[in-house]
N, C-alpha and C. Protein backbone atom coordinates (compact mmCIF):
# COMPACT_ATOMS: atom_id res chain seq x y z
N UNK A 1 13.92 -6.05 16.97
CA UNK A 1 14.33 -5.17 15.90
C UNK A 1 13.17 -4.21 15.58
N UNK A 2 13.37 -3.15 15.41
CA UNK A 2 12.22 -2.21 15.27
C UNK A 2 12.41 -2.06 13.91
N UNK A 3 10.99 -1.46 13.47
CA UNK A 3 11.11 -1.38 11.89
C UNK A 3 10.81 0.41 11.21
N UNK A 4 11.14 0.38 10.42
CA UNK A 4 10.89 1.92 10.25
C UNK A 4 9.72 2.10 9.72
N UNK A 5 9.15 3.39 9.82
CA UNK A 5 7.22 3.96 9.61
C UNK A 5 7.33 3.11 8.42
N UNK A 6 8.11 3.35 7.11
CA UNK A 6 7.69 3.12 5.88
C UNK A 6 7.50 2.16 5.48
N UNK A 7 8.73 0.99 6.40
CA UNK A 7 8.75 -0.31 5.86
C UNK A 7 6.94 -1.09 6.27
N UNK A 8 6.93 -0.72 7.61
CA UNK A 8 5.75 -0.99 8.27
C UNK A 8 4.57 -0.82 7.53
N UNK A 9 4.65 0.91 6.51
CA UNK A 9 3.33 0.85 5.77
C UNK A 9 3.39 -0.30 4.63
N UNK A 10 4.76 -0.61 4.24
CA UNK A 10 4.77 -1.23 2.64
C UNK A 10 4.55 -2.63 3.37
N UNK A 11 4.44 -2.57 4.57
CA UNK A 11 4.38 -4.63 4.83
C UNK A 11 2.77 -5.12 5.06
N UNK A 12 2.16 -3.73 5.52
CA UNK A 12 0.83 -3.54 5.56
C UNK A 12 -0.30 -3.79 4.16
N UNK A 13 0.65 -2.83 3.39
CA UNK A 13 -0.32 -2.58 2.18
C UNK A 13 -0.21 -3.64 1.39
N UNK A 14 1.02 -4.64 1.49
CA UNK A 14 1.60 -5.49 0.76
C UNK A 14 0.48 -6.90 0.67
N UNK A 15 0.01 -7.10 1.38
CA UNK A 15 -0.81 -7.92 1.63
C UNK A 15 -2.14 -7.72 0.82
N UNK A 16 -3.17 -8.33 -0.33
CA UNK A 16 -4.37 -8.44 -0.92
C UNK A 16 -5.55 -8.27 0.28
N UNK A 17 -5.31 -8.98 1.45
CA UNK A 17 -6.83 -8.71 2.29
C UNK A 17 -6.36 -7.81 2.88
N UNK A 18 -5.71 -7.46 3.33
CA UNK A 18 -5.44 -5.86 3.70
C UNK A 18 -6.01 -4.73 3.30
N UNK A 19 -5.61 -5.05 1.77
CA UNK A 19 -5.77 -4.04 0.74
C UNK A 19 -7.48 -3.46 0.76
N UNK A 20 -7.88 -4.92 0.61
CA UNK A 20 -9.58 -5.20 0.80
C UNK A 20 -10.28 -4.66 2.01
N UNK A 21 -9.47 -4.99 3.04
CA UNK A 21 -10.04 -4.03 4.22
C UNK A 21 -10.53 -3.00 4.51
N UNK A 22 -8.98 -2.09 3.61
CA UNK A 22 -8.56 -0.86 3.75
C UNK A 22 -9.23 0.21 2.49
N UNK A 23 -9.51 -0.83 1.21
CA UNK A 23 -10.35 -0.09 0.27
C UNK A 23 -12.21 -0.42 0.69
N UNK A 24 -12.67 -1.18 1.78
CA UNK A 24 -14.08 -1.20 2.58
C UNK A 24 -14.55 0.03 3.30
N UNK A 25 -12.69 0.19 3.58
CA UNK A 25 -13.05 1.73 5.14
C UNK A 25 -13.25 2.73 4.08
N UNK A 26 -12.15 3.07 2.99
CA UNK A 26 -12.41 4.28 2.16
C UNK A 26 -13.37 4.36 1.87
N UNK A 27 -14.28 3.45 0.87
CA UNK A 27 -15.45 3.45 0.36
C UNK A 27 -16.56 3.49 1.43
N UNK A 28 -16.27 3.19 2.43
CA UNK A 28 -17.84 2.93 3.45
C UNK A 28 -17.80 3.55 4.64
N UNK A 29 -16.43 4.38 4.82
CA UNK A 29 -16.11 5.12 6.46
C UNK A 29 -15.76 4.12 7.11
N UNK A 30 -16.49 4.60 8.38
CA UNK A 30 -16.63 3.76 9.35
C UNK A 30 -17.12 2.81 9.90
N UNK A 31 -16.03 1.39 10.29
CA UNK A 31 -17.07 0.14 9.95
C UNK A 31 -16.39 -0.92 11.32
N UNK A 32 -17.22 -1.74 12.11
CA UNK A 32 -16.69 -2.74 12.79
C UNK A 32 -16.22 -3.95 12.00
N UNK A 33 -15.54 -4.61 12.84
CA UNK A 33 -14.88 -5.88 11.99
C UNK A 33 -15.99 -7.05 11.77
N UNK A 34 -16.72 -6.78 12.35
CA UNK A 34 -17.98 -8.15 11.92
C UNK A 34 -18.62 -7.43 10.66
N UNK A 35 -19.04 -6.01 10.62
CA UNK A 35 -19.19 -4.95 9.41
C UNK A 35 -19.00 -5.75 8.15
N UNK A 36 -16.95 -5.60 8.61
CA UNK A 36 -16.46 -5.94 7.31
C UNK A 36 -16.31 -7.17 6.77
N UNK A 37 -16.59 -8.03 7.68
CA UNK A 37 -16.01 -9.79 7.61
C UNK A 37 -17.15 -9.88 6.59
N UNK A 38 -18.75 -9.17 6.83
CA UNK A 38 -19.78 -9.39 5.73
C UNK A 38 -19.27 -9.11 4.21
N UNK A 39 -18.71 -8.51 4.21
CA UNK A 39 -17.83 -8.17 3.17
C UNK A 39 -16.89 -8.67 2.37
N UNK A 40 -16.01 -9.81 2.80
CA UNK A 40 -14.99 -10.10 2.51
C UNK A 40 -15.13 -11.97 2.72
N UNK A 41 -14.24 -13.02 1.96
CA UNK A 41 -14.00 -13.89 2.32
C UNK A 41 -13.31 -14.88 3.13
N UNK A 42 -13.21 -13.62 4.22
CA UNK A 42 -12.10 -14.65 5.40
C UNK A 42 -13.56 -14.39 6.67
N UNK A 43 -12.52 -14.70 7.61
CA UNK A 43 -13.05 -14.80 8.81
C UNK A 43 -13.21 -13.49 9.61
N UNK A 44 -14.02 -13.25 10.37
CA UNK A 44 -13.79 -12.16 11.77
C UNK A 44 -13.05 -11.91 12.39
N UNK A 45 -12.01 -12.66 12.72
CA UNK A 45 -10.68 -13.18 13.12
C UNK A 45 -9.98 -12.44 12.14
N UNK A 46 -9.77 -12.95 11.04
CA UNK A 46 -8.89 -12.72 10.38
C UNK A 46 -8.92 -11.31 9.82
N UNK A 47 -10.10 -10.57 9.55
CA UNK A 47 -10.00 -9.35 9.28
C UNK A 47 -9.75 -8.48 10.80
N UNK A 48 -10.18 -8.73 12.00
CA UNK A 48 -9.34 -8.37 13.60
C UNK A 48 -7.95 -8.22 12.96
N UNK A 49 -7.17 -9.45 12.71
CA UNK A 49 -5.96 -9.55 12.81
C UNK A 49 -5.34 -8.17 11.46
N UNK A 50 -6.04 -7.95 10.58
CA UNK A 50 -5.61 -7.31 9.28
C UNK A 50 -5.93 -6.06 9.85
N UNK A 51 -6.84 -5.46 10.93
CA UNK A 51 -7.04 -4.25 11.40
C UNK A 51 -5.86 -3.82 11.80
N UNK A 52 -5.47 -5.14 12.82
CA UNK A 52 -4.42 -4.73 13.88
C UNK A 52 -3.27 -4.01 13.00
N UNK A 53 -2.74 -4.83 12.22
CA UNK A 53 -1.61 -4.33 11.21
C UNK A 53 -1.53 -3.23 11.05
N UNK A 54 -3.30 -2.75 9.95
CA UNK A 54 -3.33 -1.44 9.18
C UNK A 54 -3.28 -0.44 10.47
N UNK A 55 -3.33 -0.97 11.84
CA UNK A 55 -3.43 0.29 12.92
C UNK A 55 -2.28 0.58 12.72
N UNK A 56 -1.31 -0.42 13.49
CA UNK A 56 0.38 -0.40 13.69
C UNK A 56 0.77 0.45 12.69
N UNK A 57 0.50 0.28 11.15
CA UNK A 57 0.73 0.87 10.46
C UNK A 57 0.73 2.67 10.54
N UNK A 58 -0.69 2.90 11.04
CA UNK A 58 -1.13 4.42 11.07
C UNK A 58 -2.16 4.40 10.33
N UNK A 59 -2.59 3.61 9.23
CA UNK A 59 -3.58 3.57 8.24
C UNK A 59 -4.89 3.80 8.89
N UNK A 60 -5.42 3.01 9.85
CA UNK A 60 -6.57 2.99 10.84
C UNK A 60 -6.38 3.31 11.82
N UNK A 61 -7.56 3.64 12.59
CA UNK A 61 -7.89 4.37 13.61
C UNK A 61 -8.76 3.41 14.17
N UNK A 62 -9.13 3.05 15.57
CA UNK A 62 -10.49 2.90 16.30
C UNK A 62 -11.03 3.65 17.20
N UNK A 63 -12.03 3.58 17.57
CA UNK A 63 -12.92 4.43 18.68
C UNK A 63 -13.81 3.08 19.18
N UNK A 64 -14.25 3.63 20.37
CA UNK A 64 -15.27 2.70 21.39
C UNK A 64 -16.28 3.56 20.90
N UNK A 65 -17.68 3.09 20.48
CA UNK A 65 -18.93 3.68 20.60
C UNK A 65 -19.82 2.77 21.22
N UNK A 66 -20.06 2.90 22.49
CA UNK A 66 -21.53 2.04 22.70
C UNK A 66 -20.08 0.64 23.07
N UNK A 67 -21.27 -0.41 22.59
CA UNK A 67 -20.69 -1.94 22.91
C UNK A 67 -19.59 -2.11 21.59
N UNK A 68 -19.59 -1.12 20.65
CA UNK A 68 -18.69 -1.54 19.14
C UNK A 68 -17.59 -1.08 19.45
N UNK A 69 -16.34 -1.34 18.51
CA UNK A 69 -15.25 -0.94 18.07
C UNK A 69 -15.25 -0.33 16.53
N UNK A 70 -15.30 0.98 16.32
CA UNK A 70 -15.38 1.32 14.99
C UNK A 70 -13.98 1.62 14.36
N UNK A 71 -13.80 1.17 13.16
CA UNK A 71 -12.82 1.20 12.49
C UNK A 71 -12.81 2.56 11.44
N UNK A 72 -11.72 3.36 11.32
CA UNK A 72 -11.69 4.27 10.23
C UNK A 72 -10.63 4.43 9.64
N UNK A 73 -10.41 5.01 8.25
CA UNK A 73 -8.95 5.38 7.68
C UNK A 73 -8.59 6.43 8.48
N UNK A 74 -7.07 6.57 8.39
CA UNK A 74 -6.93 8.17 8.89
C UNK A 74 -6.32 8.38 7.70
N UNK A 75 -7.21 9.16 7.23
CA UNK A 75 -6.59 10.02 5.71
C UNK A 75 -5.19 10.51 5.71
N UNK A 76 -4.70 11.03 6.87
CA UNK A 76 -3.21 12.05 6.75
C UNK A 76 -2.16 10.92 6.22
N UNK A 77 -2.38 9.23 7.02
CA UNK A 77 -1.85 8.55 6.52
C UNK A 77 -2.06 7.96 5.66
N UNK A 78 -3.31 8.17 5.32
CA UNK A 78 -3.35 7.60 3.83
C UNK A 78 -2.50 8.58 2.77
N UNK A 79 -3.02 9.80 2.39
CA UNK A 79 -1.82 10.92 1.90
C UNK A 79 -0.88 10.49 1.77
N UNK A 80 0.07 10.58 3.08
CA UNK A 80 1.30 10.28 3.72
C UNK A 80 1.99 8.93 2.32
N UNK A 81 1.03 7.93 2.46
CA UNK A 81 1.46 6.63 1.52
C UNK A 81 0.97 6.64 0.14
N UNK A 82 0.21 7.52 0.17
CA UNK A 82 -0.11 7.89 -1.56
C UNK A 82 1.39 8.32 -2.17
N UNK A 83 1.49 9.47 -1.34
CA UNK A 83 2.79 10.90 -1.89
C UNK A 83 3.91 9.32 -2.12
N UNK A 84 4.21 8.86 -0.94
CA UNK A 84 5.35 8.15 -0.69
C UNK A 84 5.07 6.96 -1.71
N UNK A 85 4.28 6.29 -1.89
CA UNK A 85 4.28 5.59 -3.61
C UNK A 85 4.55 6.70 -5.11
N UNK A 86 3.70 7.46 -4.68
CA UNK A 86 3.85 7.97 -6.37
C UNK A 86 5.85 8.61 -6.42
N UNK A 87 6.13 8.78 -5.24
CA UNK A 87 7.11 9.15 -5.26
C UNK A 87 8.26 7.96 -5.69
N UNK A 88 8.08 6.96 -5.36
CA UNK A 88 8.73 5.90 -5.92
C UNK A 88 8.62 5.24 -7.31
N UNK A 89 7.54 5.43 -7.69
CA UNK A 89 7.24 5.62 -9.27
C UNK A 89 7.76 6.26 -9.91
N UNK A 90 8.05 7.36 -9.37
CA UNK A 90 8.80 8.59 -10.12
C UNK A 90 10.03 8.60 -10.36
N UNK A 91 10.65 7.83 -9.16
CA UNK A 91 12.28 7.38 -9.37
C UNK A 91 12.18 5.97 -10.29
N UNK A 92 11.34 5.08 -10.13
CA UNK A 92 11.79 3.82 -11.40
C UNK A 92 11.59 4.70 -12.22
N UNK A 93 11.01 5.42 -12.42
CA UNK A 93 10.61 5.64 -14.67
C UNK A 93 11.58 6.81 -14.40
N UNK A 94 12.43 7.27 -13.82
CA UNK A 94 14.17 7.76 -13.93
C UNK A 94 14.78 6.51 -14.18
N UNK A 95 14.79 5.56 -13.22
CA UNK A 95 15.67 4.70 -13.71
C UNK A 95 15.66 4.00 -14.75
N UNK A 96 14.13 3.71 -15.46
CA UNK A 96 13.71 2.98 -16.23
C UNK A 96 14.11 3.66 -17.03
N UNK A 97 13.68 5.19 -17.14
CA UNK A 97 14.82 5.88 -18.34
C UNK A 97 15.98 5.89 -19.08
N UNK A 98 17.06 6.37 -17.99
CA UNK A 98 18.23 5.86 -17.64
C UNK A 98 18.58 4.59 -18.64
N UNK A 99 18.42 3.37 -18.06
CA UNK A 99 18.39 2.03 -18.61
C UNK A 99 17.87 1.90 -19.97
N UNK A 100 16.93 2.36 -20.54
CA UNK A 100 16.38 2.80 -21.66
C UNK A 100 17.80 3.59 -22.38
N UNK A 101 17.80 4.75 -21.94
CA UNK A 101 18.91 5.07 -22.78
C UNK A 101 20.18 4.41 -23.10
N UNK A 102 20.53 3.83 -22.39
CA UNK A 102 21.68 2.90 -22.10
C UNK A 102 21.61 2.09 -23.35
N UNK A 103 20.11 1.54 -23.41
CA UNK A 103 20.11 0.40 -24.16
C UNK A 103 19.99 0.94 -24.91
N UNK A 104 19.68 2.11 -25.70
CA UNK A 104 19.37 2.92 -26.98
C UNK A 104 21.18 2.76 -27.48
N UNK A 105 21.52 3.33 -26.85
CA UNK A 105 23.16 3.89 -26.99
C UNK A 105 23.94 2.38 -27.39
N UNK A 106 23.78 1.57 -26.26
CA UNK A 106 24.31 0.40 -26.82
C UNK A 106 24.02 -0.53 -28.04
N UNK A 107 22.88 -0.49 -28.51
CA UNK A 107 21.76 -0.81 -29.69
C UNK A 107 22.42 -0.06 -31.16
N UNK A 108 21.98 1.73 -30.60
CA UNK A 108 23.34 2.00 -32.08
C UNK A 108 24.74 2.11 -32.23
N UNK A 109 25.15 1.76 -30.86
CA UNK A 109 27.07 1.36 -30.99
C UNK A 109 27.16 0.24 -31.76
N UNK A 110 25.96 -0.57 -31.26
CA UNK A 110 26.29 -2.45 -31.91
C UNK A 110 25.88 -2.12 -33.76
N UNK A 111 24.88 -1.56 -33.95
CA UNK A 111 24.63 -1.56 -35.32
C UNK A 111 25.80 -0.80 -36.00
N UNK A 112 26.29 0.35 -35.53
CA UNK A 112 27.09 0.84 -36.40
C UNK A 112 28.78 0.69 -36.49
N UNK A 113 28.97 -0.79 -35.56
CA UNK A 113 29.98 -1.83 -35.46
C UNK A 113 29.38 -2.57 -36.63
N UNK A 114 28.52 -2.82 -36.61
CA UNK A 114 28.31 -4.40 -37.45
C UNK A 114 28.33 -3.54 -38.95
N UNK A 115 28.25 -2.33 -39.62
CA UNK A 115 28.36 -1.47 -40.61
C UNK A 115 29.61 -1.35 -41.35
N UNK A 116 30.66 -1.27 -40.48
CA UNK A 116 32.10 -1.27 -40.36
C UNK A 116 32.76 -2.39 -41.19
């Protein structure tokens, strides 16, 4: 089953050491995974495995330099998942609106029943 770009970024980002990974590269550029394992409380392994994701994703990038593997954000996709969150924010607090009003409306139907 293939998955679509977006779901892929939200299954990526969804994850806390991910997150941690991925806010190491912003703040520090470019970094190998032993780099970041200094960094973080898992394993070398396990931040490998959290690269792999944020790649699949689009989030990261690698390059060969020398004997390393350097890790980087690629900003366009970072953008890309900024826009596409705030954009979903923007539709709950419509809906949250919405629902809000609802409950406003239903709130003074009920009071000005119980008046009657």
């Amino acid at each position: 089953m293939k998955t679509e770009p977006d779901d892929q970024l939200w299954s990526a980002i969804a994850e806390p050491s991910r997150r941690r990974v991925l806010d190491l590269l912003v703040s520090g550029g470019k970094a190998t995974a032993s780099a970041l394992a200094e960094q973080v409380p898992f394993t070398r392994q396990a931040v490998s495995k959290h690269l792999v994701v944020l790649e699949e994703a689009g989030l990261v990038s690698r390059r060969k330099q020398g004997r390393d593997v350097l890790f980087q954000v690629e900003s366009g996709r970072l953008d890309q998942a900024t826009r596409a969150m705030a954009d979903l924010a923007s539709r709950w607090d419509r809906r949250l609106d919405s629902i809000k009003r609802l409950a406003e409306s239903a709130h003074a139907e009920a009071k000005e029943g119980s008046r009657r």
